[in-house]
Protein backbone atom coordinates (compact mmCIF):
# COMPACT_ATOMS: atom_id res chain seq x y z
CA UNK A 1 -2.30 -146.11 -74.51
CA UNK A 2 0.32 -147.13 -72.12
CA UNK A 3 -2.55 -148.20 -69.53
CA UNK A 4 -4.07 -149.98 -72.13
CA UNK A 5 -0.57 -152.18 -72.58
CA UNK A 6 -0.32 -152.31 -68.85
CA UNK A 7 -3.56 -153.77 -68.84
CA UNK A 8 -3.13 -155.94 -71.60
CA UNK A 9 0.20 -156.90 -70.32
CA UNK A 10 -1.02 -158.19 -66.68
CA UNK A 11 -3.67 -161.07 -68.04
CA UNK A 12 -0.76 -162.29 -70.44
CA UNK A 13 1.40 -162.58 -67.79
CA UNK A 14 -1.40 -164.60 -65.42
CA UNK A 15 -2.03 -166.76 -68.26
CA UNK A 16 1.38 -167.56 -68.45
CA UNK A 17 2.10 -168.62 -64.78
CA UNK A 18 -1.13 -170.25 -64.86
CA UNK A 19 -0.06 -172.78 -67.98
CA UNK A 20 3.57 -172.87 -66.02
CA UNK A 21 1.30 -174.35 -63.00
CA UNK A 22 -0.86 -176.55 -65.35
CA UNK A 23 2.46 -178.06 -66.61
CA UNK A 24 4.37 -178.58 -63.53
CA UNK A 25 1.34 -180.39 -62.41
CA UNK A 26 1.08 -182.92 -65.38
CA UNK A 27 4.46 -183.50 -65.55
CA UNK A 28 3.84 -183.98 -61.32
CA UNK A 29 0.83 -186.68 -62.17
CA UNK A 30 2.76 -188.48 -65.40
CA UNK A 31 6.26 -188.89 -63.69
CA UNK A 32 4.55 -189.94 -60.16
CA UNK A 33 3.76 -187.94 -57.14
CA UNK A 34 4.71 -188.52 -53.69
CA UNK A 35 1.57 -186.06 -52.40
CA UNK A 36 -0.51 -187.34 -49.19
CA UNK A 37 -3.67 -187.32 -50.84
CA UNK A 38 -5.67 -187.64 -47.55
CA UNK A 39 -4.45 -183.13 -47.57
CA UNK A 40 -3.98 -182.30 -50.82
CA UNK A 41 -6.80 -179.80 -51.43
CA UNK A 42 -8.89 -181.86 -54.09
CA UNK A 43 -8.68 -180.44 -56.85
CA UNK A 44 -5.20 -181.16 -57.21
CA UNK A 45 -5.69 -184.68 -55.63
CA UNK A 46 -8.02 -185.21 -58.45
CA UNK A 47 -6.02 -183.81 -60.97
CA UNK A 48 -2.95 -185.75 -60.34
CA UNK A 49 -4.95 -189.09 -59.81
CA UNK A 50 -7.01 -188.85 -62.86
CA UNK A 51 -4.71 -187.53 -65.61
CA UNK A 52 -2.90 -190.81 -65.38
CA UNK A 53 -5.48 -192.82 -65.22
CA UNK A 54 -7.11 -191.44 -68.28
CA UNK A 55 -4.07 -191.57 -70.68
CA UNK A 56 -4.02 -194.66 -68.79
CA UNK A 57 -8.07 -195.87 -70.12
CA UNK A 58 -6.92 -193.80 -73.40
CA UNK A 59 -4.22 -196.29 -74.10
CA UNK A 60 -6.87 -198.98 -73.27
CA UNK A 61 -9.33 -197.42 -75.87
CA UNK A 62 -6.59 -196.93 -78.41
CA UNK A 63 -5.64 -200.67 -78.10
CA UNK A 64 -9.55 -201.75 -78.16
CA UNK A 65 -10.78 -199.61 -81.67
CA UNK A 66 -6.78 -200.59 -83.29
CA UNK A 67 -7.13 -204.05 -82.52
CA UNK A 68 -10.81 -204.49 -84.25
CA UNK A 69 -9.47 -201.81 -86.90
CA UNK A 70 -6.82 -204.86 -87.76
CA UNK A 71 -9.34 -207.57 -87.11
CA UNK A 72 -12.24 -205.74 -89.51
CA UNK A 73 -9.69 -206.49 -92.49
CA UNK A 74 -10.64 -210.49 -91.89
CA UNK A 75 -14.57 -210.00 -92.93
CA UNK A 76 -17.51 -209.51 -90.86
CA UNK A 77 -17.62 -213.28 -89.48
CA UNK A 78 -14.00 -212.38 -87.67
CA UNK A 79 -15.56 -209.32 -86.26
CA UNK A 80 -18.34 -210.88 -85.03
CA UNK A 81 -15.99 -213.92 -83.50
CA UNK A 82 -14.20 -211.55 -81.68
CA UNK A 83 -17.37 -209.90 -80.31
CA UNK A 84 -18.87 -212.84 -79.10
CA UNK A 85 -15.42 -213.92 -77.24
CA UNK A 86 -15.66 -210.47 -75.83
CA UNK A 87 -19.07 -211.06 -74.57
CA UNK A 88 -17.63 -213.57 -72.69
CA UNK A 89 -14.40 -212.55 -71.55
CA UNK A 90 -16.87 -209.55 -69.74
CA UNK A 91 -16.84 -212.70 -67.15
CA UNK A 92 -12.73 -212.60 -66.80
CA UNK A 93 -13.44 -208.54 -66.66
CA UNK A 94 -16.14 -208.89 -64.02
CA UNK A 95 -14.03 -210.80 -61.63
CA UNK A 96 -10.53 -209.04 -61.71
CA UNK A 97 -12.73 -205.85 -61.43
CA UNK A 98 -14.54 -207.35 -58.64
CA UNK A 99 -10.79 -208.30 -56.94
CA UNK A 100 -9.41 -204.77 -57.96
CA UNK A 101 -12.44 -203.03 -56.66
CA UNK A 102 -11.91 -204.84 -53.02
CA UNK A 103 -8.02 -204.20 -53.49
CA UNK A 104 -8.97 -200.76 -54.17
CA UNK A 105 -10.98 -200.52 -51.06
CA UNK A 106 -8.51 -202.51 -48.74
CA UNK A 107 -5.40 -200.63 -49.98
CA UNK A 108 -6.51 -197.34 -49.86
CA UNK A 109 -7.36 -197.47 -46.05
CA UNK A 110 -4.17 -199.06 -45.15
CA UNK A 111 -2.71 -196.46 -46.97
CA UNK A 112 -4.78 -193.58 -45.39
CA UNK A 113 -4.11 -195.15 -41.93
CA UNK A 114 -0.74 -194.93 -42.94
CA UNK A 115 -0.06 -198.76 -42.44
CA UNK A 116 2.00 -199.60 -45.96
CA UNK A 117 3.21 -202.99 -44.74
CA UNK A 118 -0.38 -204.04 -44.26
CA UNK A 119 -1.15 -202.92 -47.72
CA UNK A 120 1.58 -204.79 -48.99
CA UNK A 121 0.20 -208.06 -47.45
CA UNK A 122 -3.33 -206.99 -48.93
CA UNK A 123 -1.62 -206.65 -52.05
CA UNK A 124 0.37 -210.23 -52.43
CA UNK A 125 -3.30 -212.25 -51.39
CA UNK A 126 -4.99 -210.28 -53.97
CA UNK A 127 -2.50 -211.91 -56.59
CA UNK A 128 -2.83 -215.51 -54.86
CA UNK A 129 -6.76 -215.47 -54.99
CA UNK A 130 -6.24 -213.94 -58.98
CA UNK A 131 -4.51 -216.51 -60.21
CA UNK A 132 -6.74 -219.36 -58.11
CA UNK A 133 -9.60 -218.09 -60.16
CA UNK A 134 -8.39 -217.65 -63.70
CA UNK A 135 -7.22 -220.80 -63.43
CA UNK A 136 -10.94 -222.31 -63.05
CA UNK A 137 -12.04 -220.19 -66.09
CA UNK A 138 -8.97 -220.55 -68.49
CA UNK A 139 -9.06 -224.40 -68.67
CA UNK A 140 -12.32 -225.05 -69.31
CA UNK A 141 -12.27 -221.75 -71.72
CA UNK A 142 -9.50 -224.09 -73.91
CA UNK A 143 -11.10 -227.28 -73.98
CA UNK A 144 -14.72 -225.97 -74.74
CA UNK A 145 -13.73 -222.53 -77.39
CA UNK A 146 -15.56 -224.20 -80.29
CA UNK A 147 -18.74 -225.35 -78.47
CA UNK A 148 -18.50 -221.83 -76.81
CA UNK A 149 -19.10 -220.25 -80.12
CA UNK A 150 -21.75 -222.24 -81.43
CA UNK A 151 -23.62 -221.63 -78.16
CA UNK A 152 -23.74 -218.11 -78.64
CA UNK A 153 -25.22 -217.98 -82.33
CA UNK A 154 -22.36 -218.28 -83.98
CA UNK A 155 -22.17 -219.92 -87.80
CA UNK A 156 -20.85 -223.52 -88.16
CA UNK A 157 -18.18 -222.09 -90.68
CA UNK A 158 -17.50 -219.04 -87.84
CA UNK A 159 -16.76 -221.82 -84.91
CA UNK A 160 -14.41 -224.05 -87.00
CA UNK A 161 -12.53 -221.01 -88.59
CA UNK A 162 -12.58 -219.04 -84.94
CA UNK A 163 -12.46 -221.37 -82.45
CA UNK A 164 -8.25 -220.55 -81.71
CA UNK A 165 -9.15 -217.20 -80.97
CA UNK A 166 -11.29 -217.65 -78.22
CA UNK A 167 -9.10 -220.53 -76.68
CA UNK A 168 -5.76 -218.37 -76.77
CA UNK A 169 -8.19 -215.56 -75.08
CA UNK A 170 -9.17 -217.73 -72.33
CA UNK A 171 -6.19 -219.57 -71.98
CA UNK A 172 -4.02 -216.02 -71.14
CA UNK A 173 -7.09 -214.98 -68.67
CA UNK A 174 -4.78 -215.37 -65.79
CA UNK A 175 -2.60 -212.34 -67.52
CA UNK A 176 -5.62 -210.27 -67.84
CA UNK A 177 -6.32 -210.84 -63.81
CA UNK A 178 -2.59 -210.07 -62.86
CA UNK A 179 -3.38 -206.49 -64.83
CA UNK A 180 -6.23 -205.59 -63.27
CA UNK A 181 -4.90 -206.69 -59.95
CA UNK A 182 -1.65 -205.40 -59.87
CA UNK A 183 -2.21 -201.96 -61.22
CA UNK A 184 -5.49 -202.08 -58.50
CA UNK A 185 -2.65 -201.77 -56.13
CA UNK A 186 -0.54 -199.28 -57.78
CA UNK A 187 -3.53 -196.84 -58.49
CA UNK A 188 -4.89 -197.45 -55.00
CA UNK A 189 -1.76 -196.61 -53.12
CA UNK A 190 -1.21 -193.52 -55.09
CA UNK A 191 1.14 -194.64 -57.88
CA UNK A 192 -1.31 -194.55 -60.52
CA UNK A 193 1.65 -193.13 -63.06
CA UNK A 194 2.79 -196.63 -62.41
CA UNK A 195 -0.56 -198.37 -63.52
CA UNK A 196 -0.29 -195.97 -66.52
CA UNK A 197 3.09 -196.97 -67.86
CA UNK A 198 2.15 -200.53 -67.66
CA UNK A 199 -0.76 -200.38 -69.64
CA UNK A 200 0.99 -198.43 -72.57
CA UNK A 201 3.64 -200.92 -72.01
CA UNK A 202 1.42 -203.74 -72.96
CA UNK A 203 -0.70 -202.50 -75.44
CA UNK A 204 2.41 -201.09 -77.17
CA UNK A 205 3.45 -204.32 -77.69
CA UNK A 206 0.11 -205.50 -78.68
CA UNK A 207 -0.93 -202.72 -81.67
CA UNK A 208 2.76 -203.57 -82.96
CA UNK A 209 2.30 -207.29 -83.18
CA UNK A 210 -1.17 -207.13 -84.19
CA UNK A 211 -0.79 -206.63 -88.00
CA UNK A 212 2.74 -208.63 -88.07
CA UNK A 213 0.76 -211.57 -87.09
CA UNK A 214 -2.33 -211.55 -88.31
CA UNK A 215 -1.59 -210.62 -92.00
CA UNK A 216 1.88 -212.05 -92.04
CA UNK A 217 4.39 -209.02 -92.75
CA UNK A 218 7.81 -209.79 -92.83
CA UNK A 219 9.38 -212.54 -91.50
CA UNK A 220 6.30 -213.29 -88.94
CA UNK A 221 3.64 -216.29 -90.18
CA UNK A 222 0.41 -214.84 -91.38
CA UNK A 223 -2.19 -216.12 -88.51
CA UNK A 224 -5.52 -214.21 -89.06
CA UNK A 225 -7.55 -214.07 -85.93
CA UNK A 226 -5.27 -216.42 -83.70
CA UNK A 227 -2.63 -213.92 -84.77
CA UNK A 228 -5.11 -210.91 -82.64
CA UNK A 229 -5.10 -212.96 -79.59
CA UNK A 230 -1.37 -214.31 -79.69
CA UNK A 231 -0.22 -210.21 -80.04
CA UNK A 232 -2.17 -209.42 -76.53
CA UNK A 233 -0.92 -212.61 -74.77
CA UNK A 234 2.34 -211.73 -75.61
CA UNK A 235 1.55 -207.88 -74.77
CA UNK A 236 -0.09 -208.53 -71.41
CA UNK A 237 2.09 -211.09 -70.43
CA UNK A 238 5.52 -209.30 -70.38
CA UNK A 239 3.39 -206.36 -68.81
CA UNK A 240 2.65 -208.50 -65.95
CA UNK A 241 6.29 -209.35 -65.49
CA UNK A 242 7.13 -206.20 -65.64
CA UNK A 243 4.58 -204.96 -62.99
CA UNK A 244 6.32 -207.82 -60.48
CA UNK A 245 9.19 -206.27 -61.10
CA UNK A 246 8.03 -202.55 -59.82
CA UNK A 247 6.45 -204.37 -56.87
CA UNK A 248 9.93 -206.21 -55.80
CA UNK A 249 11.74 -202.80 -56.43
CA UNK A 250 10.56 -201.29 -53.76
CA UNK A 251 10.94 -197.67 -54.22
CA UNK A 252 7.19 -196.86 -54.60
CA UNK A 253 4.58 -196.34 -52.54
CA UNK A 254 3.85 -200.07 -52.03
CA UNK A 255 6.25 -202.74 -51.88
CA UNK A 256 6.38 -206.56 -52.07
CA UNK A 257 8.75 -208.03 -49.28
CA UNK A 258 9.54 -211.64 -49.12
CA UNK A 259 8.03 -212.36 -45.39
CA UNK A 260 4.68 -210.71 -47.12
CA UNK A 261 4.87 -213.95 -49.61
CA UNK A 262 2.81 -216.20 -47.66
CA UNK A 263 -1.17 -217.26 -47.36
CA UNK A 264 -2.74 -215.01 -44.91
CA UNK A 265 -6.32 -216.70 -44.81
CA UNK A 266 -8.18 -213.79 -42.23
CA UNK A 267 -6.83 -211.29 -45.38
CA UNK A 268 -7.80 -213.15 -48.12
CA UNK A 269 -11.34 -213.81 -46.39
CA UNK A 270 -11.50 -210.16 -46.07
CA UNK A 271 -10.95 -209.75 -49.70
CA UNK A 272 -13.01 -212.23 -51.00
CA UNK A 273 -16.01 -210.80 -48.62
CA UNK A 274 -15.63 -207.79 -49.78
CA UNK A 275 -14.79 -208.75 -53.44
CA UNK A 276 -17.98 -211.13 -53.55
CA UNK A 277 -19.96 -207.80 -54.26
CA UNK A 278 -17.82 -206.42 -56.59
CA UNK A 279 -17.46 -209.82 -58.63
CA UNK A 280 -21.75 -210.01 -58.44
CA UNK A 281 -21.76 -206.74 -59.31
CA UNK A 282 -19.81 -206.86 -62.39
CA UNK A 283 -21.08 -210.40 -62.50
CA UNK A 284 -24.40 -208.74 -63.24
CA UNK A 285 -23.65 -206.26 -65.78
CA UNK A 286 -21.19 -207.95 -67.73
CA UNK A 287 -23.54 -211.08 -68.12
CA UNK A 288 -26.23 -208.94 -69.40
CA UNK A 289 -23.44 -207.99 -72.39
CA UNK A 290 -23.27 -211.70 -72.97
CA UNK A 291 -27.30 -212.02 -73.68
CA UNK A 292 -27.82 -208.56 -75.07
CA UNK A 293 -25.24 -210.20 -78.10
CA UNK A 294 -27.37 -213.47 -77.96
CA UNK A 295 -30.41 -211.24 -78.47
CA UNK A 296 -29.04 -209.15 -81.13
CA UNK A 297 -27.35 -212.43 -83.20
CA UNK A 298 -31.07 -212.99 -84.20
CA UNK A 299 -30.64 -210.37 -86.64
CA UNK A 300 -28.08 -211.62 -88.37
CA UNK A 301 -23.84 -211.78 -88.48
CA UNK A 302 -24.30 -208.03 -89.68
CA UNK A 303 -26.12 -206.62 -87.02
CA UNK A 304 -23.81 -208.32 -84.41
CA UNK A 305 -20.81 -207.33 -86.19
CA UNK A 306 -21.97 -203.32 -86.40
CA UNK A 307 -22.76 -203.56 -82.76
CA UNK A 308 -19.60 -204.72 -81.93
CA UNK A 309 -17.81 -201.87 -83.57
CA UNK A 310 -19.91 -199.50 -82.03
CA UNK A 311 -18.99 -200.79 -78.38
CA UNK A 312 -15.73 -201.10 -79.37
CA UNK A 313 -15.84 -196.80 -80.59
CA UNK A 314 -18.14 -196.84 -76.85
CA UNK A 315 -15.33 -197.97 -75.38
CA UNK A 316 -13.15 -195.75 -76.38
CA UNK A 317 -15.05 -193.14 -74.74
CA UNK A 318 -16.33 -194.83 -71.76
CA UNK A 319 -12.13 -196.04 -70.45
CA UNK A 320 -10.93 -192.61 -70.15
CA UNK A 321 -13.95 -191.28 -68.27
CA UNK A 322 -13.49 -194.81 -66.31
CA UNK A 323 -9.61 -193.50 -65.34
CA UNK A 324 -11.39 -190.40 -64.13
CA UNK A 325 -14.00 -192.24 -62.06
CA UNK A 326 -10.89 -194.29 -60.81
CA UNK A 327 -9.72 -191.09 -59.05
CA UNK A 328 -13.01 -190.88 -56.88
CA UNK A 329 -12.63 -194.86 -55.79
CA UNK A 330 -8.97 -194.05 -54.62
CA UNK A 331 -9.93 -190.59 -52.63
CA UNK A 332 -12.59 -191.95 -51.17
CA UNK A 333 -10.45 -195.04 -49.58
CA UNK A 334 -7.81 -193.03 -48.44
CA UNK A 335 -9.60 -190.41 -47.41
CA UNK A 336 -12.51 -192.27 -45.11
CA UNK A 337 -9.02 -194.23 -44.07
CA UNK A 338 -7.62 -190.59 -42.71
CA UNK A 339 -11.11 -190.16 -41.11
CA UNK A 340 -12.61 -187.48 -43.44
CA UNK A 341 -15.65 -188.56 -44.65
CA UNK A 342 -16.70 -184.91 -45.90
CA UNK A 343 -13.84 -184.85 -47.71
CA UNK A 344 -14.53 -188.45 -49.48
CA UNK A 345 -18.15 -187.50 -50.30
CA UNK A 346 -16.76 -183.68 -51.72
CA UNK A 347 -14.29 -185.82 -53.83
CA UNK A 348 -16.87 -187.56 -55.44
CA UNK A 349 -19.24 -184.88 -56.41
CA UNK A 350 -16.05 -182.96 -57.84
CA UNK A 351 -15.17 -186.23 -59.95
CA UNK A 352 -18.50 -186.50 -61.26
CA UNK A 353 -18.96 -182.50 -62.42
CA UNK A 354 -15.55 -182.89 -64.76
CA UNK A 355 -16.86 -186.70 -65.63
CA UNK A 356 -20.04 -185.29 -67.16
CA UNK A 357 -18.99 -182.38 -68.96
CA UNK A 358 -15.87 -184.71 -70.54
CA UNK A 359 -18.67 -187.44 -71.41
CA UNK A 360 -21.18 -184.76 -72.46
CA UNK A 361 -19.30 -183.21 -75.50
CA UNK A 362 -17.84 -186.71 -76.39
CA UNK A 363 -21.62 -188.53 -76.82
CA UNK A 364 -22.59 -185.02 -78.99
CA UNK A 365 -19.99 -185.77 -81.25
CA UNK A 366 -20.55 -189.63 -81.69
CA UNK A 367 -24.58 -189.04 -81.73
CA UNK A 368 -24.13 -186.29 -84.47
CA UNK A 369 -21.42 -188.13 -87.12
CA UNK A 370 -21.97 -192.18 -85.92
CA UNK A 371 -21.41 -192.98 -89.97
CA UNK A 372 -18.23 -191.27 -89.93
CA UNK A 373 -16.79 -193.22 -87.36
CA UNK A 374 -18.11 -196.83 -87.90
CA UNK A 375 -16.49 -196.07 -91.46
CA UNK A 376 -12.78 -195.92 -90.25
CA UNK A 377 -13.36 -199.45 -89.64
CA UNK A 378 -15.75 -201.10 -92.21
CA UNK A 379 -17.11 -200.10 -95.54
CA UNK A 380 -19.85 -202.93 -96.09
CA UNK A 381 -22.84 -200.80 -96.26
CA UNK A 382 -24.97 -203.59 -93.74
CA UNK A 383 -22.48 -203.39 -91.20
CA UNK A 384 -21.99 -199.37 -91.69
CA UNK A 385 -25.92 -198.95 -90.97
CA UNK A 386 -25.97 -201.06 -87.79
CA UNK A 387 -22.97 -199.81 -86.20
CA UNK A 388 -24.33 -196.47 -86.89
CA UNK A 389 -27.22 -196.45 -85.46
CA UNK A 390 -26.11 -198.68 -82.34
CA UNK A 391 -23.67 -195.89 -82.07
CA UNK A 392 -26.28 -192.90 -82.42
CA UNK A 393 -28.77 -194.39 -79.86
CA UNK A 394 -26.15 -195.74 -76.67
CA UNK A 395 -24.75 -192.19 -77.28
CA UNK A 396 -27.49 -190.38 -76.11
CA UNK A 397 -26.73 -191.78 -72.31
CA UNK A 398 -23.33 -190.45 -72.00
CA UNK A 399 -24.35 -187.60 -69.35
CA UNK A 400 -26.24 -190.83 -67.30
CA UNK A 401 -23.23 -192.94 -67.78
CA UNK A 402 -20.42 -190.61 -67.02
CA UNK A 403 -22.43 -189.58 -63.77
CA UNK A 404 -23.26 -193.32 -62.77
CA UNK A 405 -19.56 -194.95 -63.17
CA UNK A 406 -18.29 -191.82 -60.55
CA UNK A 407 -21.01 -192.99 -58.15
CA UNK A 408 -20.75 -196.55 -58.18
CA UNK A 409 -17.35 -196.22 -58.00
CA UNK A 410 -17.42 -193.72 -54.90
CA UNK A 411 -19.31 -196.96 -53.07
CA UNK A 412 -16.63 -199.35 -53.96
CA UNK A 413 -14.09 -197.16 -52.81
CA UNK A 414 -15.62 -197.30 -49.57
CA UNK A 415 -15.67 -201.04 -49.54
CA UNK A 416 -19.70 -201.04 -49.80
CA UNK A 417 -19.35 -203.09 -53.28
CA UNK A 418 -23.12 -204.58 -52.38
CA UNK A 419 -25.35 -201.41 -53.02
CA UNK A 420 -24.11 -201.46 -56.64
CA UNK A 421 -24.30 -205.22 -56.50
CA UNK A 422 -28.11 -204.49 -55.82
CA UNK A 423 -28.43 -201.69 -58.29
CA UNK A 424 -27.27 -202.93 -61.22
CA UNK A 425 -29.45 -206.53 -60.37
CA UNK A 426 -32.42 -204.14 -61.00
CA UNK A 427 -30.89 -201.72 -63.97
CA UNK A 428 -29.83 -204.99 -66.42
CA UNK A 429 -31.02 -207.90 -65.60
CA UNK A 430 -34.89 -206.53 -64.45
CA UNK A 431 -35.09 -204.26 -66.93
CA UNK A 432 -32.20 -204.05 -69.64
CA UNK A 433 -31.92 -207.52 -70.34
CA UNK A 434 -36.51 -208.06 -70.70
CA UNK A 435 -36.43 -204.45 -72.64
CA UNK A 436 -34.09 -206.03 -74.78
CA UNK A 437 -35.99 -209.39 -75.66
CA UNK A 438 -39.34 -207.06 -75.96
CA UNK A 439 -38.19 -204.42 -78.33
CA UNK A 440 -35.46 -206.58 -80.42
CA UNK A 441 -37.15 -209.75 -80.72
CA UNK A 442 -40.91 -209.60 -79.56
CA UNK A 443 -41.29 -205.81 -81.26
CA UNK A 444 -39.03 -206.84 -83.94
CA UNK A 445 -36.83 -203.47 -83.57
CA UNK A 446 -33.81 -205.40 -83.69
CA UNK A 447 -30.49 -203.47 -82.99
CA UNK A 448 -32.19 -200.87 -82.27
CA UNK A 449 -34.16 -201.93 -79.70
CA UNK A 450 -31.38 -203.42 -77.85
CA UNK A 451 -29.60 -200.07 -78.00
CA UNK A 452 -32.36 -198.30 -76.53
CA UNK A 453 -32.43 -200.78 -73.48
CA UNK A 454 -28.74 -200.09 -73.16
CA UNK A 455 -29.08 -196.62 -72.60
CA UNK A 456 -32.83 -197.28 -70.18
CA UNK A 457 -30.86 -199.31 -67.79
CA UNK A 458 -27.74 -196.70 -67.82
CA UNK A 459 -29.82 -193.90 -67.25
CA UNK A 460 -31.80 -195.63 -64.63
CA UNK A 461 -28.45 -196.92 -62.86
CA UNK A 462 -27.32 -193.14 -62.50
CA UNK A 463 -30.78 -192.03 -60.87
CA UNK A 464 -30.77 -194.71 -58.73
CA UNK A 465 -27.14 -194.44 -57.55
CA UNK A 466 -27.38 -190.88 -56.82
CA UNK A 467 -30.05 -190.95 -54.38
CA UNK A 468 -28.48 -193.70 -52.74
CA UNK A 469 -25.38 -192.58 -52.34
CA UNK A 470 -27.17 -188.93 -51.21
CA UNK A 471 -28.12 -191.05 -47.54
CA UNK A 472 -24.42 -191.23 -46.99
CA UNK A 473 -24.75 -194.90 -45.60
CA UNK A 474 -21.53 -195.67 -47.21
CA UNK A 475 -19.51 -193.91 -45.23
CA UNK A 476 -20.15 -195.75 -42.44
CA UNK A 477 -18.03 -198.94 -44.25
CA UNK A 478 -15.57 -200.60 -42.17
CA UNK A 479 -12.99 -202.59 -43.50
């Protein structure tokens, strides 16, 4: 009997110290680490890198399915408004990505080389080309928001009642591109607790504001869909102020000083060489959003407006396992920047394993009770079908997905941003976006067609990517 205790007794206690280490590690990843990454063994690298970059994507996926929750209360034209703006915005999206995917890269490998003035400088021209850029797409975004709409299928009645929404959205772009920079830089250097607490700063701020203005409570003025977009300019805006403010402070990992405030053209050419592929390559697949919407607005205000409930509910998913895929992008930099390239590639394959077995029990859940979950948002029964079945049928790709995003994202981090560039050329626009037209339109499958090309070209992208990032050219990058 008393071995039996004795024995009982001794898994208990590794249990215990095992949570104890768990713990100490979180609280290590939320709170910030000052680790060298380049020889932490990986599994912790990846642990403390990706846990706050997932509550980080969480917050981002809370914010997304609240903010259409809110929105869904206006009628299915407002819904379907917002997800043609989104369509759109996928540009904005595509080029901070493409900047923050070249920050990543540049960053990482001053950091790894152990050069954190240099990443500073990297850092400040990042910002200057930003807000050159959202600049050209936010005034034009203003002028044009109501031709914009009726462009893209929308109703007469849905472009005069929803044409403030999509200028306040383009107007604040520049915000958006200071976000995605900024925290780029953070994540890349190793602060990605720092990226984190921004983000739930901002969209703290926005799912607060979101019902006072667009329904009025209280003392605020009842706005109805301008209400949505004024709550995340406001939200994103003091979030970017506050991120200047970490950079000045200068007791991080990477720090703003006021001789690195100055154009520094052989950087910024750097940048934008190496962020040319990762703009094209988001370029590329965010574009193909914008005509799958055009394609599936010829069934109707309904079908659009289920579909873009069910990529909002997508997106919830998809962000977290992006913070995850994050991790790889940073390891990789720093770690080719330390001269390991073993190390980079074993980083990657890690990230990828814990990616797919996250993404694999999350699509199970959404392909098995789709209703379920489109109903939290919307109970009229046209909507509820379409956003169901949208939902069912992308779901089935999450393995695909969650292994592609770790892959392309191993590339960037190396600075090779062009071999996705020419992968996803081939997954959406030669084959998701025709697929699309054939089965939706031609075939007359509608939704569901389109969803079924969503989840072709995914698939496709993650077979592809893996055998090209197998040859190991990548790690041959110099930047």
């Amino acid at each position: 009997m008393s071995g039996n205790k004795k024995g009982n007794f001794i898994p208990a206690r590794m249990r215990e110290i095992q949570l104890k280490l768990l713990w100490k590690d979180v609280k290590e990843a939320i709170s910030g680490s000052e680790r060298d990454f380049t020889e932490t063994s990986l599994g912790h690298a990846i642990f403390i890198l990706a846990v706050p970059m997932v509550l980080e994507m969480i917050m981002e996926s809370v914010f997304a399915v609240v903010d259409i929750f809110f929105v869904s209360k206006l009628g299915s034209g407002a819904v379907a408004t917002v997800g043609i703006t989104e369509s759109v915005m996928t540009i904005v999206y595509a080029v901070g990505a493409g900047l923050s995917m070249a920050t990543t890269a540049l960053v990482a490998r001053r950091i790894g080389e152990k050069r954190k003035k240099e990443a500073g400088e990297v850092a400040f021209q990042a910002i200057l080309v930003g807000v050159f850029v959202s600049l050209l797409i936010g005034i034009p975004g203003v002028i044009f928001a109501k031709e914009f709409l009726l462009l893209m299928g929308a109703t007469a009645e849905m472009a005069e009642e929803g044409a403030l929404y999509p200028a306040i959205i383009f107007g604040s772009n520049s915000v958006v591109m200071m976000l995605f920079i900024i925290n780029a830089v953070f994540r890349s250097s190793g602060d990605a607790a720092i990226s984190m607490r921004v983000v739930w700063f901002a969209n703290l701020i926005n799912l607060v504001l979101d019902p006072l203005l667009i329904f009025g409570i209280g003392p605020f003025p009842e706005l109805g869909l301008a209400g949505a977009a004024i709550a995340t300019g406001i939200g994103r805006g003091l979030a970017v102020i506050y991120q200047f403010y970490l950079l000045f402070r200068g007791n991080h990992r990477i720090k703003l000083y006021l001789h690195s405030i100055k154009v520094k053209v052989e950087v910024m050419l750097e940048l934008l060489s190496i962020s040319g592929g990762g703009i094209l390559q988001n370029l590329i697949a965010t574009s193909s959003w914008i005509f799958l919407v055009r394609i599936i607005a010829v069934s109707g205000p309904e079908a659009l407006a289920g579909y873009t409930i069910a990529i909002r509910i997508i997106l919830f998913a998809l962000l977290p396992a992006w913070g995850v895929s994050n991790a790889a992008a940073t390891l990789v930099g720093q770690n080719l920047g330390a001269k390991h390239p073993d190390r980079a590639e074993k980083s990657v394959w890690i990230t990828g394993y814990v990616n797919m077995t996250f993404m694999g029990i999350i699509g199970l859940v959404l392909a098995l009770f789709p209703c379920f979950f489109i109903r939290l948002f919307i109970n009229e029964a046209a909507v509820l079908e379409n956003g169901a079945l949208a939902l069912r049928i992308v779901s089935f790709g999450f393995l695909f997905y969650a292994l592609g995003m770790v892959l392309i994202q191993g590339f960037n981090g190396s600075g090779d941003t062009f071999t996705p560039t020419k992968i996803n050329l081939v997954c959406f626009w030669l084959v998701e976006i025709p697929l699309a037209y054939l089965l939706a339109i031609v075939l007359g499958k509608g939704l569901a067609g389109a969803s079924i090309a969503i989840v072709t070209a995914e698939s496709l992208l993650a077979v592809i990517a893996f055998i090209l990032f197998r040859k190991g050219k990548w790690k041959l990058k110099k930047v």
